[in-house]
C-alpha atoms as a PDB file:
ATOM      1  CA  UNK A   1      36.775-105.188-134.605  1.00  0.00           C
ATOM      2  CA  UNK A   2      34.624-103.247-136.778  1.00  0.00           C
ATOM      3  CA  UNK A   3      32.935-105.290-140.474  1.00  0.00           C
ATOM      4  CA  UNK A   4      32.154-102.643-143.259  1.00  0.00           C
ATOM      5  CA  UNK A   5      29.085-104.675-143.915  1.00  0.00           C
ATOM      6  CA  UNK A   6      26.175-102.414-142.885  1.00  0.00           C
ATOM      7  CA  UNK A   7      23.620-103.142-145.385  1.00  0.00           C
ATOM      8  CA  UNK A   8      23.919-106.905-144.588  1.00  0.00           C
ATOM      9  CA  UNK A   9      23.824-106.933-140.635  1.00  0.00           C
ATOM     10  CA  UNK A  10      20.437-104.634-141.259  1.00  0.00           C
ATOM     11  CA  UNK A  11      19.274-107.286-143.349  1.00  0.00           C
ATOM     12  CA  UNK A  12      20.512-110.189-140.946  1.00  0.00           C
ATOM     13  CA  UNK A  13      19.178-108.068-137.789  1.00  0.00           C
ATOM     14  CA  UNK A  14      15.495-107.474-139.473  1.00  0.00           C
ATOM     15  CA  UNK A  15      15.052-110.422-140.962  1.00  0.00           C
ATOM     16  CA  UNK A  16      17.721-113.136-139.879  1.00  0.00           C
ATOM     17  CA  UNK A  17      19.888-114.614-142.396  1.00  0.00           C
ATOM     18  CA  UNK A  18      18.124-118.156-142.530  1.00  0.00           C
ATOM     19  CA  UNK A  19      15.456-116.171-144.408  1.00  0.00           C
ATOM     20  CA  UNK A  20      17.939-114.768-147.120  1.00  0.00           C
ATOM     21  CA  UNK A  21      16.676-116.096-149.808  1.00  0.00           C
ATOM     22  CA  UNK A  22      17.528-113.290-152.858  1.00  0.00           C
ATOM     23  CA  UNK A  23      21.398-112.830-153.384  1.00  0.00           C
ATOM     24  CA  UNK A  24      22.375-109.485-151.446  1.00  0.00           C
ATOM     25  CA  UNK A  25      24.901-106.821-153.492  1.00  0.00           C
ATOM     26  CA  UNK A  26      26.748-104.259-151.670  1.00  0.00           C
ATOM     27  CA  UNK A  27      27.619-101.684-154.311  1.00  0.00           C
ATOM     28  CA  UNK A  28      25.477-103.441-157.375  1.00  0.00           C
ATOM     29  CA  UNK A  29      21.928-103.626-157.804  1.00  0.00           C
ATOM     30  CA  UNK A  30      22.138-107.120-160.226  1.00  0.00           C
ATOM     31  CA  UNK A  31      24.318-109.591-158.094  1.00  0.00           C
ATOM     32  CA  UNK A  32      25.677-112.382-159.596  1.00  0.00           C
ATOM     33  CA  UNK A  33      25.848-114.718-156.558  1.00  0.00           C
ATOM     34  CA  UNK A  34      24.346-114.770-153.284  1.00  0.00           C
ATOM     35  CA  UNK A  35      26.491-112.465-151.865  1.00  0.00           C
ATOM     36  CA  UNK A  36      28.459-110.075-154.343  1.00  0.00           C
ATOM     37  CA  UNK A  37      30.628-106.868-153.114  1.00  0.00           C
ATOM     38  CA  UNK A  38      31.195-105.237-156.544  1.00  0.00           C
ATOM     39  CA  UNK A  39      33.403-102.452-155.077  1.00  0.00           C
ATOM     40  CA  UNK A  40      36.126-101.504-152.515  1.00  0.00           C
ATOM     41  CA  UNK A  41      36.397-105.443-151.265  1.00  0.00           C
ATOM     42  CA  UNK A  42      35.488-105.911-147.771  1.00  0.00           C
ATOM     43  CA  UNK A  43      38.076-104.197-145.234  1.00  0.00           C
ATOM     44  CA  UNK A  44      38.520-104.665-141.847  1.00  0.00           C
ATOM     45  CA  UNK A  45      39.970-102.579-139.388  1.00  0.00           C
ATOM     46  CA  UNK A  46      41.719-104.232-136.489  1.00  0.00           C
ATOM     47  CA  UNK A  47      43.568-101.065-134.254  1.00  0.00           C
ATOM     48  CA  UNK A  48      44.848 -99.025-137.320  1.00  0.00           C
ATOM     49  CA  UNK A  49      45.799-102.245-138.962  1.00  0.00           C
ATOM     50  CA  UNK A  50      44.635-102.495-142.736  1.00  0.00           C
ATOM     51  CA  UNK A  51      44.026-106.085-144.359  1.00  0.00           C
ATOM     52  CA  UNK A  52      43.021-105.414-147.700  1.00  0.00           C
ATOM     53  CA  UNK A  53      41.481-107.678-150.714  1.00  0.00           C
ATOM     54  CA  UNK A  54      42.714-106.873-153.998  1.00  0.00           C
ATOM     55  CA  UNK A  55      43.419-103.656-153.616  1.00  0.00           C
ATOM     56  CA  UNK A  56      43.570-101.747-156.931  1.00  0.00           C
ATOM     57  CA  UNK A  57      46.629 -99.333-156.615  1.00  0.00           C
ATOM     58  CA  UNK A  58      46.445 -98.364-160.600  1.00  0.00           C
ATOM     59  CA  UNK A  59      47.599 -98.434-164.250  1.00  0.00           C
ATOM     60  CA  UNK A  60      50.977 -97.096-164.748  1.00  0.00           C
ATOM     61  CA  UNK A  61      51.343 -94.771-167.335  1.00  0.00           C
ATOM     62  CA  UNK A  62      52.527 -95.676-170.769  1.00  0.00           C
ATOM     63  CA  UNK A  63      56.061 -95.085-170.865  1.00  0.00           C
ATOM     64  CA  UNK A  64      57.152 -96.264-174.041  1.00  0.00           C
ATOM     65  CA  UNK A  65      54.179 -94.417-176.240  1.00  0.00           C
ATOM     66  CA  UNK A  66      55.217 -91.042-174.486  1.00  0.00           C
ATOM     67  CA  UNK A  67      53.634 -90.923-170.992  1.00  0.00           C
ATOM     68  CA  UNK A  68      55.617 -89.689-167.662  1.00  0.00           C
ATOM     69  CA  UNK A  69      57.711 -91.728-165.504  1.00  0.00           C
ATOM     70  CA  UNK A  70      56.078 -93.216-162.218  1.00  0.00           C
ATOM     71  CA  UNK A  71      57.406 -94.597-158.690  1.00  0.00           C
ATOM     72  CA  UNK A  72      54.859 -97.203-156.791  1.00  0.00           C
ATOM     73  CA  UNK A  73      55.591 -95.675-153.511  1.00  0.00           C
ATOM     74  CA  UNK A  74      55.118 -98.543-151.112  1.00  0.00           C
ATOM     75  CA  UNK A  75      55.208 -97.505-147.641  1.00  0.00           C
ATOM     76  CA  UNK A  76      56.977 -95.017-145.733  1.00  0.00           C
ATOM     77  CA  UNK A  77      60.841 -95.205-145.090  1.00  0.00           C
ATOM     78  CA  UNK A  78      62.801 -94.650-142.176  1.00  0.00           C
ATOM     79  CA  UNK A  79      64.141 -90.957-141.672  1.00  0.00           C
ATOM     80  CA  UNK A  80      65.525 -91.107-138.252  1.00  0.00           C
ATOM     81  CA  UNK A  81      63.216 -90.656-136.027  1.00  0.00           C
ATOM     82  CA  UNK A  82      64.135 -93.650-133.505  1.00  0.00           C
ATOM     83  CA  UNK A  83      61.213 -95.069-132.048  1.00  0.00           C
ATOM     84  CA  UNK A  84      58.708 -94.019-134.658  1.00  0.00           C
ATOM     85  CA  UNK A  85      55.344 -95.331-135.326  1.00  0.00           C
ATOM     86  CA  UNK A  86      55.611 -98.815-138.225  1.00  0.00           C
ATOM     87  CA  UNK A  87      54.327 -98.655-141.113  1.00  0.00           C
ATOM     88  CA  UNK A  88      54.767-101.641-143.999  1.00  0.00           C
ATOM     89  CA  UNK A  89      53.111-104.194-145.800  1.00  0.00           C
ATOM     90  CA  UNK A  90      53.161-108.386-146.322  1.00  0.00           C
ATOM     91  CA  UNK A  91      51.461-110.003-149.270  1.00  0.00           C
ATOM     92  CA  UNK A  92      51.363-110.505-152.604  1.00  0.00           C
ATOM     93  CA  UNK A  93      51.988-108.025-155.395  1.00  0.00           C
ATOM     94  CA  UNK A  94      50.535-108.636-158.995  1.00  0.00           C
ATOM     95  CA  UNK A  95      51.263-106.985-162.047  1.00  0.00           C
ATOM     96  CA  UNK A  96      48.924-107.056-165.250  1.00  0.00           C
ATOM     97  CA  UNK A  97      49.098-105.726-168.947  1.00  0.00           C
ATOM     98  CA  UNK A  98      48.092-106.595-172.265  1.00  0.00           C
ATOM     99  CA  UNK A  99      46.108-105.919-175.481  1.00  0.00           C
ATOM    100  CA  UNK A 100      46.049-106.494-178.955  1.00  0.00           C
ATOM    101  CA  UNK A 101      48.948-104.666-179.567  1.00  0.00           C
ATOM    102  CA  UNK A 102      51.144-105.598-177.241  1.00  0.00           C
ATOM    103  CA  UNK A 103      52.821-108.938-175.527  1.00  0.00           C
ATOM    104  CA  UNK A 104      50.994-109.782-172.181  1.00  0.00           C
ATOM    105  CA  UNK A 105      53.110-109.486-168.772  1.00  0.00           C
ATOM    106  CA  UNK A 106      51.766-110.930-166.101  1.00  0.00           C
ATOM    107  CA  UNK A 107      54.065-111.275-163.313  1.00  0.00           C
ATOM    108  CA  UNK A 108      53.690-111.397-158.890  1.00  0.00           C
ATOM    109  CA  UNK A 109      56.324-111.216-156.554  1.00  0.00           C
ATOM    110  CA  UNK A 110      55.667-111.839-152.499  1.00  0.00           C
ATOM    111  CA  UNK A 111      56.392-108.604-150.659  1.00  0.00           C
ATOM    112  CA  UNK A 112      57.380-108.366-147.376  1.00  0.00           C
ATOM    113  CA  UNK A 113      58.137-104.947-145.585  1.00  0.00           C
ATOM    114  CA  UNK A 114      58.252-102.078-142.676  1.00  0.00           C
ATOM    115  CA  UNK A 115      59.426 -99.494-140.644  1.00  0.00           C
ATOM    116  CA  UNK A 116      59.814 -99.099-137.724  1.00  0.00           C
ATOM    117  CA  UNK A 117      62.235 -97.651-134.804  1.00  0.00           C
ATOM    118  CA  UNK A 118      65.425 -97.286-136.295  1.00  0.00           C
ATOM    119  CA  UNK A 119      65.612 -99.244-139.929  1.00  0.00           C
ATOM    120  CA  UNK A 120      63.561 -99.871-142.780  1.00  0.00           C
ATOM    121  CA  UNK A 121      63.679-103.824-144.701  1.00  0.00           C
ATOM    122  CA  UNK A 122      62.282-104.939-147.332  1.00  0.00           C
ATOM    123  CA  UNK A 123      62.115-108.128-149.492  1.00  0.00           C
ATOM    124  CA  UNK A 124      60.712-108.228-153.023  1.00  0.00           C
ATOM    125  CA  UNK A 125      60.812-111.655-154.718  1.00  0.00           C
ATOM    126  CA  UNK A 126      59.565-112.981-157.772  1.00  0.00           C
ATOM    127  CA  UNK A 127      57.087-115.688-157.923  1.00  0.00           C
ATOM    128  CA  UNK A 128      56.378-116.100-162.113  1.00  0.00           C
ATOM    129  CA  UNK A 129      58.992-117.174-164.477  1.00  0.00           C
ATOM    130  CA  UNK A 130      59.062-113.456-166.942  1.00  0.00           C
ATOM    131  CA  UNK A 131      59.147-111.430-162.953  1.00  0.00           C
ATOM    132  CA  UNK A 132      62.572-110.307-162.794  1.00  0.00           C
ATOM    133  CA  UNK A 133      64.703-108.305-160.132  1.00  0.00           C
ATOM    134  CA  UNK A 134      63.384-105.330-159.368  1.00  0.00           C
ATOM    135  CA  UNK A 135      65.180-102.242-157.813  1.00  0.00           C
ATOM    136  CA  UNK A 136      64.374-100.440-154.555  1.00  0.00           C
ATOM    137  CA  UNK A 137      64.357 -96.591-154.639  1.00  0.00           C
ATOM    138  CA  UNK A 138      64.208 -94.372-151.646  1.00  0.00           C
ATOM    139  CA  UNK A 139      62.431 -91.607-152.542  1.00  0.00           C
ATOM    140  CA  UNK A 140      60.696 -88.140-151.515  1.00  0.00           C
ATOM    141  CA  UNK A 141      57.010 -87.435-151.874  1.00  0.00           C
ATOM    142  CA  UNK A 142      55.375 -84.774-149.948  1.00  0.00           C
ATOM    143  CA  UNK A 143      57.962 -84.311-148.070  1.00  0.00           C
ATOM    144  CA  UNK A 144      57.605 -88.238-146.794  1.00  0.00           C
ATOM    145  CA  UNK A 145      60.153 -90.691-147.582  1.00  0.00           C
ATOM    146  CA  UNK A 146      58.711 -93.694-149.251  1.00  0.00           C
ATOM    147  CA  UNK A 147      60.458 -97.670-150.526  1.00  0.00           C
ATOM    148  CA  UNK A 148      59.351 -97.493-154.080  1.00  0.00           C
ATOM    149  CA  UNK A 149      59.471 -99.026-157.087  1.00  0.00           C
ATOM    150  CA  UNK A 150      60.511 -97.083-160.476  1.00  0.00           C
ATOM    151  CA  UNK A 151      57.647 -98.481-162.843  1.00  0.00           C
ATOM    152  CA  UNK A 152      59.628 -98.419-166.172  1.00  0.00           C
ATOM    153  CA  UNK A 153      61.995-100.947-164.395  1.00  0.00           C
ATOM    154  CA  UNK A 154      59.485-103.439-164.672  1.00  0.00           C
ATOM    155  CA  UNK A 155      57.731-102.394-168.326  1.00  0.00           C
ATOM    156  CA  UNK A 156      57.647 -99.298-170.190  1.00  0.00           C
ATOM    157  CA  UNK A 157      54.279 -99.596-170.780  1.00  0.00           C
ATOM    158  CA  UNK A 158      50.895 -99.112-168.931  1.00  0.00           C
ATOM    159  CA  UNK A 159      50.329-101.616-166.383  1.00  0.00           C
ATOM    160  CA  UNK A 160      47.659-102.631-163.646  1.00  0.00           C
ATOM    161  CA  UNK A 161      48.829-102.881-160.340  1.00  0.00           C
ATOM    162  CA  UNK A 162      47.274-104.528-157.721  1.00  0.00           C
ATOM    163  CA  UNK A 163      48.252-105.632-153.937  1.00  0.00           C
ATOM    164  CA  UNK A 164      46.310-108.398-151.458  1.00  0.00           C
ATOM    165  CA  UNK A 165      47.247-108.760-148.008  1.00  0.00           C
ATOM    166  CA  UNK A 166      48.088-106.926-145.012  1.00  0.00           C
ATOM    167  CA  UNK A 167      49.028-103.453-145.221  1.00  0.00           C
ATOM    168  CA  UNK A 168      49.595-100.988-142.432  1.00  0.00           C
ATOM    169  CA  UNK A 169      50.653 -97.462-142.155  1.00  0.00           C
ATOM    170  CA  UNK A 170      50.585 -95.738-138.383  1.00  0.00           C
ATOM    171  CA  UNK A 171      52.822 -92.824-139.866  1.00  0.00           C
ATOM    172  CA  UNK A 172      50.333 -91.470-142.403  1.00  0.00           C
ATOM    173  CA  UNK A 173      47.834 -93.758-143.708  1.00  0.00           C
ATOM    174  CA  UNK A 174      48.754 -93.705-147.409  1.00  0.00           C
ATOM    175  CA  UNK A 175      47.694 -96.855-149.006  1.00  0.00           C
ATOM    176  CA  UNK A 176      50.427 -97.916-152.030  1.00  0.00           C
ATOM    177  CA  UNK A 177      50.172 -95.248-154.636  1.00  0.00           C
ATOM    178  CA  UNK A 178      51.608 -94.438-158.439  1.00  0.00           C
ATOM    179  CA  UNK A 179      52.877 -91.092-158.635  1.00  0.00           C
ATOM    180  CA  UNK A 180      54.538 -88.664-161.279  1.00  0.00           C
ATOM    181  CA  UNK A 181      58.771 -89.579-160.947  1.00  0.00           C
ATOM    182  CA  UNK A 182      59.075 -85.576-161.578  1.00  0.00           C
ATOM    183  CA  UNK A 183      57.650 -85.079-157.888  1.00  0.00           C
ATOM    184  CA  UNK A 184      59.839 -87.061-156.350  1.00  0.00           C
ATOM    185  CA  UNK A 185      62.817 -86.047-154.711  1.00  0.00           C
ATOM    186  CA  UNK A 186      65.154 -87.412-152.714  1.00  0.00           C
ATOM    187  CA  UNK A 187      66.019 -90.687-155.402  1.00  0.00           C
ATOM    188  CA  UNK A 188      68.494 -92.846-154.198  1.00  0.00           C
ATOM    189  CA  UNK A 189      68.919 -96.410-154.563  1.00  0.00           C
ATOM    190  CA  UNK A 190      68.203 -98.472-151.784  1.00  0.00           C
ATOM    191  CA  UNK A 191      68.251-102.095-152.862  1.00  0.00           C
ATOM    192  CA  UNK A 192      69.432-103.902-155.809  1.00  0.00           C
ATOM    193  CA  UNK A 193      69.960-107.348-155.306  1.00  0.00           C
ATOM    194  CA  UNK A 194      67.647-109.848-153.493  1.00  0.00           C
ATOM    195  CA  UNK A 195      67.575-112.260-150.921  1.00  0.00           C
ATOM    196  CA  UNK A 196      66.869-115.471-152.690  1.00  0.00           C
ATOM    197  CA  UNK A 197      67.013-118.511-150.291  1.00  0.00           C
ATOM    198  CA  UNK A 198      69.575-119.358-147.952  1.00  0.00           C
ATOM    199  CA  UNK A 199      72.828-117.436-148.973  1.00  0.00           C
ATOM    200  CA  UNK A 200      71.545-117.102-152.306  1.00  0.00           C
ATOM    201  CA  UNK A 201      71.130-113.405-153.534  1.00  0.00           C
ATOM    202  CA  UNK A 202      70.210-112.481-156.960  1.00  0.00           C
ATOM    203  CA  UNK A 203      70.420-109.031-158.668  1.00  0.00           C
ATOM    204  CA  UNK A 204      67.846-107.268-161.565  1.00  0.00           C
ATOM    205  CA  UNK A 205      70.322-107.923-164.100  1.00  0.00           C
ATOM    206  CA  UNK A 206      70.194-111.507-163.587  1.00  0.00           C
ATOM    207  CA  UNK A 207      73.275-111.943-161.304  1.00  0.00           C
ATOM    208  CA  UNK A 208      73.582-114.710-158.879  1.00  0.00           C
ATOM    209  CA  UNK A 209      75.998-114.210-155.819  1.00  0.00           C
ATOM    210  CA  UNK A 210      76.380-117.286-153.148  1.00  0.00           C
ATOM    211  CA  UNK A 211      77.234-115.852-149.844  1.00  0.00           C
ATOM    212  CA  UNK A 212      77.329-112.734-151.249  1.00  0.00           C
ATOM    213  CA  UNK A 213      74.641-109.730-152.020  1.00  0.00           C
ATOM    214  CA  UNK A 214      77.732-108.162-154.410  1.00  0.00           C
ATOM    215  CA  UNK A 215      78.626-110.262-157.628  1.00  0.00           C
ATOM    216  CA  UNK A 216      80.804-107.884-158.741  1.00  0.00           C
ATOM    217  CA  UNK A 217      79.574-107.652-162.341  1.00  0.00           C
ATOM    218  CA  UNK A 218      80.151-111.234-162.447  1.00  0.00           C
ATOM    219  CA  UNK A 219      77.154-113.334-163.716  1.00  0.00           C
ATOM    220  CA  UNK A 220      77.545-115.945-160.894  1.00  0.00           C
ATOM    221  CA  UNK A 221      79.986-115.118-157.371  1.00  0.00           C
ATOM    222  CA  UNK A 222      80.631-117.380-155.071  1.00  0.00           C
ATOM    223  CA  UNK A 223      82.074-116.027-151.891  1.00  0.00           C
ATOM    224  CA  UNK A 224      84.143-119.377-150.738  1.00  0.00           C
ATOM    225  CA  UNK A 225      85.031-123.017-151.893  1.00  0.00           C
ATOM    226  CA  UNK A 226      82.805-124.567-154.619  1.00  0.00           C
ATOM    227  CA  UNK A 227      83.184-128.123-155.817  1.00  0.00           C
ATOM    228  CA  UNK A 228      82.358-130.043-159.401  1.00  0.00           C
ATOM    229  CA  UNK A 229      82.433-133.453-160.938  1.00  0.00           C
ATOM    230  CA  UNK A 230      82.619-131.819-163.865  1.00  0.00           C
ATOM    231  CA  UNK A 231      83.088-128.429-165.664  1.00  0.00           C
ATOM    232  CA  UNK A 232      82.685-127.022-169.028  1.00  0.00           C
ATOM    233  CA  UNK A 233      84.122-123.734-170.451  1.00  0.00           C
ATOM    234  CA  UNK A 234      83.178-122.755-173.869  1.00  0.00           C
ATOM    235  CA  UNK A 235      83.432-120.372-176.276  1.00  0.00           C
ATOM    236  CA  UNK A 236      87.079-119.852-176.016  1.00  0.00           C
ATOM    237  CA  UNK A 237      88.483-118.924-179.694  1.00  0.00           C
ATOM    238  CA  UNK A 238      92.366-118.923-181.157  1.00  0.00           C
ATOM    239  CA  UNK A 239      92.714-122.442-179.337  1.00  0.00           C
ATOM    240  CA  UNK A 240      96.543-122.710-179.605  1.00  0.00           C
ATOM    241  CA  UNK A 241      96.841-125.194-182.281  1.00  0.00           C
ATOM    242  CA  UNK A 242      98.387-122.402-184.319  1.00  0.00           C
ATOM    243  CA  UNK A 243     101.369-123.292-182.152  1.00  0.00           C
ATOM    244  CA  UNK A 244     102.326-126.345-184.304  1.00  0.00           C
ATOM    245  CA  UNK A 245     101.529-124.298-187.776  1.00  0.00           C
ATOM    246  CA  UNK A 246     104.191-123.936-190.234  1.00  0.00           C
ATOM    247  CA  UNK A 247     104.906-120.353-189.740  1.00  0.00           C
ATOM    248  CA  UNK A 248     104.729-120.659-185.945  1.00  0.00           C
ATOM    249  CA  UNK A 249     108.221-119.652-184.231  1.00  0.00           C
ATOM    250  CA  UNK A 250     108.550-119.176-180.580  1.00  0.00           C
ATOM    251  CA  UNK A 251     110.600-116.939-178.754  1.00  0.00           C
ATOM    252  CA  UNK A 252     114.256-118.122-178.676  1.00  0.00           C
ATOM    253  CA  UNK A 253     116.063-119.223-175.668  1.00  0.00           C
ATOM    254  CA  UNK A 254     118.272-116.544-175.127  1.00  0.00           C
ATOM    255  CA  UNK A 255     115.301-113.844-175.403  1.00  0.00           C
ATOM    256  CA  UNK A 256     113.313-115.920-172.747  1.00  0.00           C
ATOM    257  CA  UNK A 257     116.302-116.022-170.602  1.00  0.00           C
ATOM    258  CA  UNK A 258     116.111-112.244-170.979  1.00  0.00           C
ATOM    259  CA  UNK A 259     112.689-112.224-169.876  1.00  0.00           C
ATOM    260  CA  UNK A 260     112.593-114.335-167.223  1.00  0.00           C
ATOM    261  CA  UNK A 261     115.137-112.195-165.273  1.00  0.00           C
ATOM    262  CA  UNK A 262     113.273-109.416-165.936  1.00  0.00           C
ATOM    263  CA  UNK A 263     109.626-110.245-165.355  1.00  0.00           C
ATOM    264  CA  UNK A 264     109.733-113.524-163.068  1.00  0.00           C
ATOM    265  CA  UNK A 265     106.758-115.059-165.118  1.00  0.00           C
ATOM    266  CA  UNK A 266     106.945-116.091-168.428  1.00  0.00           C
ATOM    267  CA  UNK A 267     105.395-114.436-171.699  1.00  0.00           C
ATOM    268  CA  UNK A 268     101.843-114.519-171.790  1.00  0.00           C
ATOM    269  CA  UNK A 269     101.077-115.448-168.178  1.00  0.00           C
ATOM    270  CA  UNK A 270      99.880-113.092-165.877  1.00  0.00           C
ATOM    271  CA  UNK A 271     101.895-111.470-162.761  1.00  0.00           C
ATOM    272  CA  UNK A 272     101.504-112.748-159.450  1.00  0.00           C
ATOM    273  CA  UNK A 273     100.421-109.262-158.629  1.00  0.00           C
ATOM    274  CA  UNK A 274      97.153-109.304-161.047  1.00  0.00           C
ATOM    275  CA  UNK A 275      96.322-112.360-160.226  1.00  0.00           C
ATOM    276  CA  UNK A 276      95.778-111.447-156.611  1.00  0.00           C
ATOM    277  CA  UNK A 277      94.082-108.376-157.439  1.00  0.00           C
ATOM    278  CA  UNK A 278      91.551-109.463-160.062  1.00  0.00           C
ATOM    279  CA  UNK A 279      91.405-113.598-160.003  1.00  0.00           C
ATOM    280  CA  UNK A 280      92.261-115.696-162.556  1.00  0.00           C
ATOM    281  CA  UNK A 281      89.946-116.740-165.332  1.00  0.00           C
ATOM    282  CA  UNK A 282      89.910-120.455-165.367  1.00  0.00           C
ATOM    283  CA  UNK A 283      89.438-120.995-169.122  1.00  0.00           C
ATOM    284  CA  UNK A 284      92.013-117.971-170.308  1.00  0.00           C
ATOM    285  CA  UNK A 285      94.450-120.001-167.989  1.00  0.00           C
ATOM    286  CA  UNK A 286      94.155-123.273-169.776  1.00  0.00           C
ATOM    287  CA  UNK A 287      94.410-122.020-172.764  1.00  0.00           C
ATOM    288  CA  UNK A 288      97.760-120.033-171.788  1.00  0.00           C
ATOM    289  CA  UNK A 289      99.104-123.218-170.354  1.00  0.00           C
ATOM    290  CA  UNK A 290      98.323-125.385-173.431  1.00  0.00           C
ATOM    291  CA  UNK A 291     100.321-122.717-175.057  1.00  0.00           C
ATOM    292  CA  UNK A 292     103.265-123.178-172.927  1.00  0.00           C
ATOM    293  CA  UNK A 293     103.133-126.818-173.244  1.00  0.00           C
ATOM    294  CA  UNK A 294     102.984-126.807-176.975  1.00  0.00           C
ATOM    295  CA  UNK A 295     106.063-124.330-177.266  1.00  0.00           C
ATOM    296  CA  UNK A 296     107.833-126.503-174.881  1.00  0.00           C
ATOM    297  CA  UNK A 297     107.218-129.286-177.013  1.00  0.00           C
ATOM    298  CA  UNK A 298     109.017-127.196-180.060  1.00  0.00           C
ATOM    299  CA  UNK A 299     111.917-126.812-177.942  1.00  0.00           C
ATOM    300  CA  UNK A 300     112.225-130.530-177.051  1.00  0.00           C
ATOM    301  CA  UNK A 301     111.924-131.670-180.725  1.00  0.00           C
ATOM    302  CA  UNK A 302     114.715-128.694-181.795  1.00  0.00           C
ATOM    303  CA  UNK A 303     116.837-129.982-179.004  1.00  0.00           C
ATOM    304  CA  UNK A 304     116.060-133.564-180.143  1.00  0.00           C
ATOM    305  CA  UNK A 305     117.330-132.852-183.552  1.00  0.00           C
ATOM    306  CA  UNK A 306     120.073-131.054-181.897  1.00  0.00           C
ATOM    307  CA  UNK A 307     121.292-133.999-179.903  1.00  0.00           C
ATOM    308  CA  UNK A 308     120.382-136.508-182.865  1.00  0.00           C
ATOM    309  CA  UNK A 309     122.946-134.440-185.187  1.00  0.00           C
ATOM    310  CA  UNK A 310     125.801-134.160-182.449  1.00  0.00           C
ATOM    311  CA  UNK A 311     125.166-138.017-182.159  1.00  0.00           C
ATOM    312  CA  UNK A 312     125.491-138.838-185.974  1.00  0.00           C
ATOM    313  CA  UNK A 313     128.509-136.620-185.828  1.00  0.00           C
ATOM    314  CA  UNK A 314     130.109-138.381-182.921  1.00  0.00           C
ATOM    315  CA  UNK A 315     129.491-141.840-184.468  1.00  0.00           C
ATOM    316  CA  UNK A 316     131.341-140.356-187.552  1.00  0.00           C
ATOM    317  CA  UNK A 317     134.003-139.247-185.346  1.00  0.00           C
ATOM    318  CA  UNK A 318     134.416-142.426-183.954  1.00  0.00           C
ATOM    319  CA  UNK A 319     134.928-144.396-186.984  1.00  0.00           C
ATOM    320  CA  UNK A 320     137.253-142.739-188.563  1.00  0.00           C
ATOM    321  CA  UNK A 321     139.485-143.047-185.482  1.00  0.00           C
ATOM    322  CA  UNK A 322     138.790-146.720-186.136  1.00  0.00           C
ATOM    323  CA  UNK A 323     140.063-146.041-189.461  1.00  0.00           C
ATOM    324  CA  UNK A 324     143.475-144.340-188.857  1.00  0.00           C
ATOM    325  CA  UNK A 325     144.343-145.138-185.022  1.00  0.00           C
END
């Protein structure tokens, strides 16, 4: 193992470091401390393998003022070559902007990541509360395929990225890098929901899927049985009050006779055959059922005052019979 630190091991070896007495700067002439490294950070190599303190990658251009879309190429992809050399990386990566003129971000996710034989994995998660889901790209630069990052995903304006941990890269030694999106080819996307914990997967649009890396388009999917010991649905409007309104007739008996025959469900419900291709939404279906209910109701109290009048009429019936046996 090899320490960049030649300037202090010549001072240690000529004058041993118990006699150290001014502070020592490697790459500044006015330290601040006894020992300051102003530049680079100190990086050790350990067989090709790259650990790496704060490593600057760049500022992003400004998207939103004008300036050219970016990738943060990470490390090198896969491209079929089975038994390859690895490349990847495992640490923490930080993102920084702000000024007078604009609203801060500053948001890290943990990173963990390689290549190597036949597949390339990755895992980007958030650690700050404004770091949301980012994509993974596959893309093409210099004729290398690299897991990137598309930097207007995360803010469209300029933004300092920085990396600490360890990095390595036996395929071609590129360290993290911006560069322009316009010479990249090769864009596909690779990854766009994220391992979360467990079975837990979230996507960059904020959707959660349990057992499941797909939601669908659904805000939360859960892929098997789910339990409550209590539920709320809101927001549901034309409540079916309107049912018991004035000028509220439902259809008449013989026309739902009609239907039924015809359609095997009755109005407003859906078919058996939707319902096993698309689900059923839990809150549309209460509020359908409440409907039914309520009509059902109407045709109890019309058959009510049915009955009631064929009553008063039989009672009439029967007295005059009384009358004149």
């Amino acid at each position: 193992m090899r320490l960049r630190l030649t300037l202090a091991l010549l001072l240690v070896s000529s004058a041993g470091l118990a006699q150290l007495t001014s502070p020592v700067g490697i790459g500044t002439s006015t330290p601040a401390s006894p020992l300051e490294v102003a530049t680079g950070g100190i990086t050790i190599d350990l067989t090709g393998t790259h650990y790496v303190d704060r490593y600057y990658i760049g500022f992003s251009n400004d998207y939103g003022s004008g300036g050219a879309q970016q990738y943060l190429l990470l490390f090198p992809a896969y491209k079929g070559t089975v038994g390859q050399n690895s490349a990847g990386l495992s640490g923490r990566l930080r993102m920084y902007r702000g000024n007078a003129s604009s609203f801060n971000l500053d948001v890290e996710y943990d990173v963990i990541g390689q290549t190597a034989y036949s597949s390339s994995t990755i895992g980007l998660i958030p650690r700050t509360i404004y770091a949301k889901m980012l994509n993974i790209y596959t893309v093409t630069y210099g004729g290398v395929p690299y897991l990137a990052i598309y930097c207007s995903d995360l803010s469209a304006s300029g933004t300092l990225y920085t990396f600490e941990g360890h990095f390595w890269n036996n395929l071609n030694t590129q360290k993290p890098q911006l560069v322009p999106a316009t010479s990249c080819t090769n864009v596909t996307l690779t990854q766009t929901g994220e391992f979360v914990a467990g079975g837990i997967y979230s996507t960059n649009t904020g959707q959660i899927g349990i057992n499941t890396a797909d939601p669908k388009g659904y805000t939360l999917a859960v892929n098997g049985s789910a339990i409550f010991t209590q539920a709320t649905v809101k927001n549901y409007a034309n409540w079916p009050d309107y049912v018991f309104g004035p000028d509220y007739r439902p259809m008449d008996l013989d026309s739902l006779q009609k239907y039924l025959v015809q359609n095997r469900h009755l109005p407003d419900m859906p078919a058996e055959e939707d319902v096993a291709q698309k689900g059923m939404d839990l809150g549309e279906m209460n509020k359908l059922l409440l409907k039914k209910i309520e009509e059902l109701t109407l045709y109890m109290e019309d058959a009510h005052r049915q009955l009631a009048a064929q009553q008063r009429e039989i009672e009439d019936l029967k007295r005059q019979i009384q009358k004149h046996p």
